[in-house]
PDB file of N, CA and C in Angstrom:
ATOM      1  N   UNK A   1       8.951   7.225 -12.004  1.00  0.00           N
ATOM      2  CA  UNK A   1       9.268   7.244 -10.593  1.00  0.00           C
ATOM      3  C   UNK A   1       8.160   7.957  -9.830  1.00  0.00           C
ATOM      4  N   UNK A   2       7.627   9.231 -10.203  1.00  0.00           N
ATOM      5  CA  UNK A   2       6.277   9.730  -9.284  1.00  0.00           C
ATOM      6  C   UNK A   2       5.170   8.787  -9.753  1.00  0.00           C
ATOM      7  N   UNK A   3       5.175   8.558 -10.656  1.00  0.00           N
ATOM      8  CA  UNK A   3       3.531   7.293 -11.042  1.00  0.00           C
ATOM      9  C   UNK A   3       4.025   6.506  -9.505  1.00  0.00           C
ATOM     10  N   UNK A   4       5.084   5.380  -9.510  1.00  0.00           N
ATOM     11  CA  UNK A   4       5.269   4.605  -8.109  1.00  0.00           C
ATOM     12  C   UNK A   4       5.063   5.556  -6.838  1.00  0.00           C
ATOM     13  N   UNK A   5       5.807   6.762  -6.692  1.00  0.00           N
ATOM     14  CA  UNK A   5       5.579   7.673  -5.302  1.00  0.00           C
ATOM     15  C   UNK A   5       3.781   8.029  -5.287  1.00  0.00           C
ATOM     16  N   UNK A   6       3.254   7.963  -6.317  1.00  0.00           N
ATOM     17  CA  UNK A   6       1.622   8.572  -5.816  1.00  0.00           C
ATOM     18  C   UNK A   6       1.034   7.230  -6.106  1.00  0.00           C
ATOM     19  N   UNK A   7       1.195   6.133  -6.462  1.00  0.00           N
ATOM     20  CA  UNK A   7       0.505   4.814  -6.458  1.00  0.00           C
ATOM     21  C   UNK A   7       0.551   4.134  -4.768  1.00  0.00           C
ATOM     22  N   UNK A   8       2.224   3.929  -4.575  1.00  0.00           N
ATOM     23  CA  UNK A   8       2.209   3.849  -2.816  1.00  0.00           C
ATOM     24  C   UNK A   8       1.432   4.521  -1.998  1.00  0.00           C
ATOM     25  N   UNK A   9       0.983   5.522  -2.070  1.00  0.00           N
ATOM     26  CA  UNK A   9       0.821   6.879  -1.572  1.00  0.00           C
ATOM     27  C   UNK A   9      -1.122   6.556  -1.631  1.00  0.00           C
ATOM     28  N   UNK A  10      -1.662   6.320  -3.031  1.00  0.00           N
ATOM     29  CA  UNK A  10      -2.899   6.511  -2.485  1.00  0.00           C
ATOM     30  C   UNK A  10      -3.075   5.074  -2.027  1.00  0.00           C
ATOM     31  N   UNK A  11      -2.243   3.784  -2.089  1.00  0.00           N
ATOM     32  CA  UNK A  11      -2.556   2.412  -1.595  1.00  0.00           C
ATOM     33  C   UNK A  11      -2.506   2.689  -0.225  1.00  0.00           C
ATOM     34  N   UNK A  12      -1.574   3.587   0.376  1.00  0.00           N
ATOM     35  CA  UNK A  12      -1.780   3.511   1.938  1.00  0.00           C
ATOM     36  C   UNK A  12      -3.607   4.271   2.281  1.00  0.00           C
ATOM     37  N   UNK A  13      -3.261   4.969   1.581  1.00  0.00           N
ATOM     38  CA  UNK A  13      -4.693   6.262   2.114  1.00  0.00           C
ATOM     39  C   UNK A  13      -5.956   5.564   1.820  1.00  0.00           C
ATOM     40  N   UNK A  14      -5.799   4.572   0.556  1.00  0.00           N
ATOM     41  CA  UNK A  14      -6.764   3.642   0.879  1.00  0.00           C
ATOM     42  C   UNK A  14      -6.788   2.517   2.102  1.00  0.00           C
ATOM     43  N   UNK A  15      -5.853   2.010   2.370  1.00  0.00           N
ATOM     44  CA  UNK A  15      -6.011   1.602   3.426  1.00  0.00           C
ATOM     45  C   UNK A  15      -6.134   1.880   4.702  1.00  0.00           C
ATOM     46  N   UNK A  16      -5.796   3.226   4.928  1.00  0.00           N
ATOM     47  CA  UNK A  16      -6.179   4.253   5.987  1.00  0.00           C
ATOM     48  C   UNK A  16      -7.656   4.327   5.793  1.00  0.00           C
ATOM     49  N   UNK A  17      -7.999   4.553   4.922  1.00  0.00           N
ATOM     50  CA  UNK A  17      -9.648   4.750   4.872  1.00  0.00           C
ATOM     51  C   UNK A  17     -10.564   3.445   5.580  1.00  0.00           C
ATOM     52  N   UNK A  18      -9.447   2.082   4.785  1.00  0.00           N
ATOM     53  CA  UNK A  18     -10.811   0.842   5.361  1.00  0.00           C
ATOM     54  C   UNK A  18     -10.282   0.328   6.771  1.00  0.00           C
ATOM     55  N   UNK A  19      -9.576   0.965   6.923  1.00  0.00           N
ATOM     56  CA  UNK A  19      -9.122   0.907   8.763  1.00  0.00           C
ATOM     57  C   UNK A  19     -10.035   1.787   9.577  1.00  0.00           C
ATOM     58  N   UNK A  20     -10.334   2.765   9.268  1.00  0.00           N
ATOM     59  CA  UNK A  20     -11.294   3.727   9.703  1.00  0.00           C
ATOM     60  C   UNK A  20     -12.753   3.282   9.413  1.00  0.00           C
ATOM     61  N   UNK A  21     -12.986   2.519   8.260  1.00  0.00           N
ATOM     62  CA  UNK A  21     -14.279   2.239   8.121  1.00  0.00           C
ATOM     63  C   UNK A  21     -14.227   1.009   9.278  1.00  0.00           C
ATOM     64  N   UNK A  22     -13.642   0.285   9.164  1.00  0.00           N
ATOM     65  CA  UNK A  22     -13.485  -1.069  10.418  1.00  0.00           C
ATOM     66  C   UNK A  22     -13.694  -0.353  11.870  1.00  0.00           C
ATOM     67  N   UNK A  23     -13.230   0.293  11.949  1.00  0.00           N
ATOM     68  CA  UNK A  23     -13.102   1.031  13.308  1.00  0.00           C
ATOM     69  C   UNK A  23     -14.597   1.666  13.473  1.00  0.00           C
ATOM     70  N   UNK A  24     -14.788   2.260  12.290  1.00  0.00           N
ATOM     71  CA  UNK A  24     -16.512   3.090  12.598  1.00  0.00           C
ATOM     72  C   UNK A  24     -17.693   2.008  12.765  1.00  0.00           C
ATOM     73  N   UNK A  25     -17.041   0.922  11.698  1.00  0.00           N
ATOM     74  CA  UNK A  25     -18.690   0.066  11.614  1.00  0.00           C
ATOM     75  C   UNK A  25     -18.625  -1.223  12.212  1.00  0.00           C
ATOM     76  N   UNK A  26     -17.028  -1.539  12.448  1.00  0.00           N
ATOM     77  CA  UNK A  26     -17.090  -2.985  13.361  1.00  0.00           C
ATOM     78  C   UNK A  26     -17.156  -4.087  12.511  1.00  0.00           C
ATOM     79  N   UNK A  27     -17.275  -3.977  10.893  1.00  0.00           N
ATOM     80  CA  UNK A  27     -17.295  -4.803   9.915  1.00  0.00           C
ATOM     81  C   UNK A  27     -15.941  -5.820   9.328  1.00  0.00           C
ATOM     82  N   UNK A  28     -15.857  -6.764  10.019  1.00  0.00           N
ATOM     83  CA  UNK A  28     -14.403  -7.522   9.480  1.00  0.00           C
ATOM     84  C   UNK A  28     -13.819  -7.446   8.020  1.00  0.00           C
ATOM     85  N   UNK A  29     -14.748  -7.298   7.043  1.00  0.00           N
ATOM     86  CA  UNK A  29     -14.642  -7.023   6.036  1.00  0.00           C
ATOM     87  C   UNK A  29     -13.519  -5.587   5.705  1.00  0.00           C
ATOM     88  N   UNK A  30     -14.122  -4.597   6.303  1.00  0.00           N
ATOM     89  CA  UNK A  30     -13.151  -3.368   6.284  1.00  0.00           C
ATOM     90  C   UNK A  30     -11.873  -3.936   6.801  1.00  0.00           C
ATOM     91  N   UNK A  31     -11.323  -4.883   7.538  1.00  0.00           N
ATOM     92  CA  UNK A  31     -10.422  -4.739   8.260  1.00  0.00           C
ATOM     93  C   UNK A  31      -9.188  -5.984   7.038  1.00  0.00           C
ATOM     94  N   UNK A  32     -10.056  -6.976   6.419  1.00  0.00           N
ATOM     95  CA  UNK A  32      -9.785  -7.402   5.619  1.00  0.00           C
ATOM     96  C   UNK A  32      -8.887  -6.818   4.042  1.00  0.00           C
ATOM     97  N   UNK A  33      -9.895  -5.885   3.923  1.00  0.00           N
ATOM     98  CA  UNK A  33      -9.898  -4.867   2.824  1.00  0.00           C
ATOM     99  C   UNK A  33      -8.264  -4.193   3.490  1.00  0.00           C
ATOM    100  N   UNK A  34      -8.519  -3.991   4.389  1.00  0.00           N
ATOM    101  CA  UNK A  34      -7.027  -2.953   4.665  1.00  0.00           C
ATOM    102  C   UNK A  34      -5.743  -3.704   4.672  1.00  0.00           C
ATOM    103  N   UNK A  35      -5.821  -5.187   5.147  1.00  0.00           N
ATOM    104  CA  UNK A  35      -4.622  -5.824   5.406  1.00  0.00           C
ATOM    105  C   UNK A  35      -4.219  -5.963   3.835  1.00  0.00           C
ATOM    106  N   UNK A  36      -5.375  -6.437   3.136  1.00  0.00           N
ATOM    107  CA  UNK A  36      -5.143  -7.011   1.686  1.00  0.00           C
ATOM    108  C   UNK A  36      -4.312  -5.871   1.164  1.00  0.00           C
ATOM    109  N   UNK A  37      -4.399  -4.401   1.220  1.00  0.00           N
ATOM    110  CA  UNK A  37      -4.063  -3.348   0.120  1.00  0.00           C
ATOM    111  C   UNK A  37      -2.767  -3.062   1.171  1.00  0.00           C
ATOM    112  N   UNK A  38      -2.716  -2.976   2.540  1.00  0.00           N
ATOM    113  CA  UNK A  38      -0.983  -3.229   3.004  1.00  0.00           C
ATOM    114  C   UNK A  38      -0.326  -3.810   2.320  1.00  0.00           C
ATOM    115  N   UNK A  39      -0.760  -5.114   2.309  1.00  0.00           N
ATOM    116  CA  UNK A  39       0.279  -6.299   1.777  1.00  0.00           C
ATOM    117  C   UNK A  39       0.631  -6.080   0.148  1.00  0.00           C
ATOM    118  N   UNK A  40      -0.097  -5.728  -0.449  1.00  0.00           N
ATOM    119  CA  UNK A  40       0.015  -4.897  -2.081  1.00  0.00           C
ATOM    120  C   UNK A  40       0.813  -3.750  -2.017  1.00  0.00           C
ATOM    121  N   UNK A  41       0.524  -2.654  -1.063  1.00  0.00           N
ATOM    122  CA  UNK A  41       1.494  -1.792  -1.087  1.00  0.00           C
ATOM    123  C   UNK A  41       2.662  -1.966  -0.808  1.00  0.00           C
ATOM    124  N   UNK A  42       3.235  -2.717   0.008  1.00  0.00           N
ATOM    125  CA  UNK A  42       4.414  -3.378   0.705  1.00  0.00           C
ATOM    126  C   UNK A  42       5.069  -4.255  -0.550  1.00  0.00           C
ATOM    127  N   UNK A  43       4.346  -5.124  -1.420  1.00  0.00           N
ATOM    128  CA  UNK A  43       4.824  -5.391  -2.683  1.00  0.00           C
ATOM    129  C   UNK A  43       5.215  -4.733  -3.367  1.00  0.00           C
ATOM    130  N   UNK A  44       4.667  -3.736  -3.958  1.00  0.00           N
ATOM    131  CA  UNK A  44       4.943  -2.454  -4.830  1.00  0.00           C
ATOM    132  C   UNK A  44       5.965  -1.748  -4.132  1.00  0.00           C
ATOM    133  N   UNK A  45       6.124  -1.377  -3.128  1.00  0.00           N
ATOM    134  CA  UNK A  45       7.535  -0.678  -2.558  1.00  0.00           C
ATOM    135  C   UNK A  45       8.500  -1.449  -2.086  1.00  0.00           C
ATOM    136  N   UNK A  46       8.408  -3.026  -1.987  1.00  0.00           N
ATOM    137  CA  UNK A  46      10.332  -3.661  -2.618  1.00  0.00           C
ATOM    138  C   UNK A  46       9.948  -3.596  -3.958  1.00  0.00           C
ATOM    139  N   UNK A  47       8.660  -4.355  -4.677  1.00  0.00           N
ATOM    140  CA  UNK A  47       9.372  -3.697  -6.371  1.00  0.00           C
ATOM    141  C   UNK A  47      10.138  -2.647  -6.343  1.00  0.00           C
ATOM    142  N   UNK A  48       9.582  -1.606  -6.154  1.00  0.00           N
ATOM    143  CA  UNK A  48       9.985  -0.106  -6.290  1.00  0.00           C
ATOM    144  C   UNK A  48      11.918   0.070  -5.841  1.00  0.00           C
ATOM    145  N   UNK A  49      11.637  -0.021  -4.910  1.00  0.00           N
ATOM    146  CA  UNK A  49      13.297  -0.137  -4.442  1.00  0.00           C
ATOM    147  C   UNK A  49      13.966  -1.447  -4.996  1.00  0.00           C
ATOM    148  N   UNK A  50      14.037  -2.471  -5.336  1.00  0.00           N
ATOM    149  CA  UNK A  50      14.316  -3.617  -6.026  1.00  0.00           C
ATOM    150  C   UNK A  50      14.867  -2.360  -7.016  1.00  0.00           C
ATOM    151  N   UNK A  51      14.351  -1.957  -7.882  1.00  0.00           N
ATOM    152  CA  UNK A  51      14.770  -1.409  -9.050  1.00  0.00           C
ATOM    153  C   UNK A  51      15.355  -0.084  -8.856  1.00  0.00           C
ATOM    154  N   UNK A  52      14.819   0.571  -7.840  1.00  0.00           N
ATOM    155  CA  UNK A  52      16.006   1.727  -7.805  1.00  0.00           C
ATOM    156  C   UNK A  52      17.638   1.080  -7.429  1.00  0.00           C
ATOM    157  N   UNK A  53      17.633  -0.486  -6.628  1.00  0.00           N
ATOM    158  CA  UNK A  53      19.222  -0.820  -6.148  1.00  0.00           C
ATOM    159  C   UNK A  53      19.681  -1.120  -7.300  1.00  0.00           C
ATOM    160  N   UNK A  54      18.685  -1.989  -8.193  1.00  0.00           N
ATOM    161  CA  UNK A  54      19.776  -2.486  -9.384  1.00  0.00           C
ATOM    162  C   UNK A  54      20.016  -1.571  -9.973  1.00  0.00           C
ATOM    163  N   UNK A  55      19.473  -0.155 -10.142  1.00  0.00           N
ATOM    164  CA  UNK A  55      19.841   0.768 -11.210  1.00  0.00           C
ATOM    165  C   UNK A  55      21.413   1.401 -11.184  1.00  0.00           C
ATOM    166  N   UNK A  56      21.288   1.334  -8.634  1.00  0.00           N
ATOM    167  CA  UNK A  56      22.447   1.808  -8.626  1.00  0.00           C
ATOM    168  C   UNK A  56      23.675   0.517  -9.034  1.00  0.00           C
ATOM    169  N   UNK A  57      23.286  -0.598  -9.259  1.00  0.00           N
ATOM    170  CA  UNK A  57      24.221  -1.426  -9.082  1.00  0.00           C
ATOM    171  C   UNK A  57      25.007  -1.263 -11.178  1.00  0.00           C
ATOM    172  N   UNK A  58      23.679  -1.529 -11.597  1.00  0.00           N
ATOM    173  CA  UNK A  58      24.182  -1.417 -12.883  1.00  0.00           C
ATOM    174  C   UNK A  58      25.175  -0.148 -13.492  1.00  0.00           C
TER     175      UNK A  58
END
């Protein structure tokens, strides 16, 4: 359960980072880079909860 809480955790901060690089250098690429690792993190946290509901369900 903390491996998932610090995996979410540095996927946002990476993407905080290439939002900031987009913003500093104007490079679409950075801005690319950030949507891509949202959309991964956002996967990984319904996995994440997906399996904490069934745990409560089971």
């Amino acid at each position: 359960m903390l491996l998932f809480r610090w995996t979410i955790l540095l996927l946002l901060l990476g993407a905080v980072v290439s939002f900031m690089l987009f913003v500093g250098t104007g490079q679409e690429r950075f801005k690319r880079y950030g949507l891509m690792v949202v959309k991964w993190t956002l996967l990984a946290a319904f996995g994440f909860f997906g399996v904490l509901i069934l745990e409560r369900l089971a």
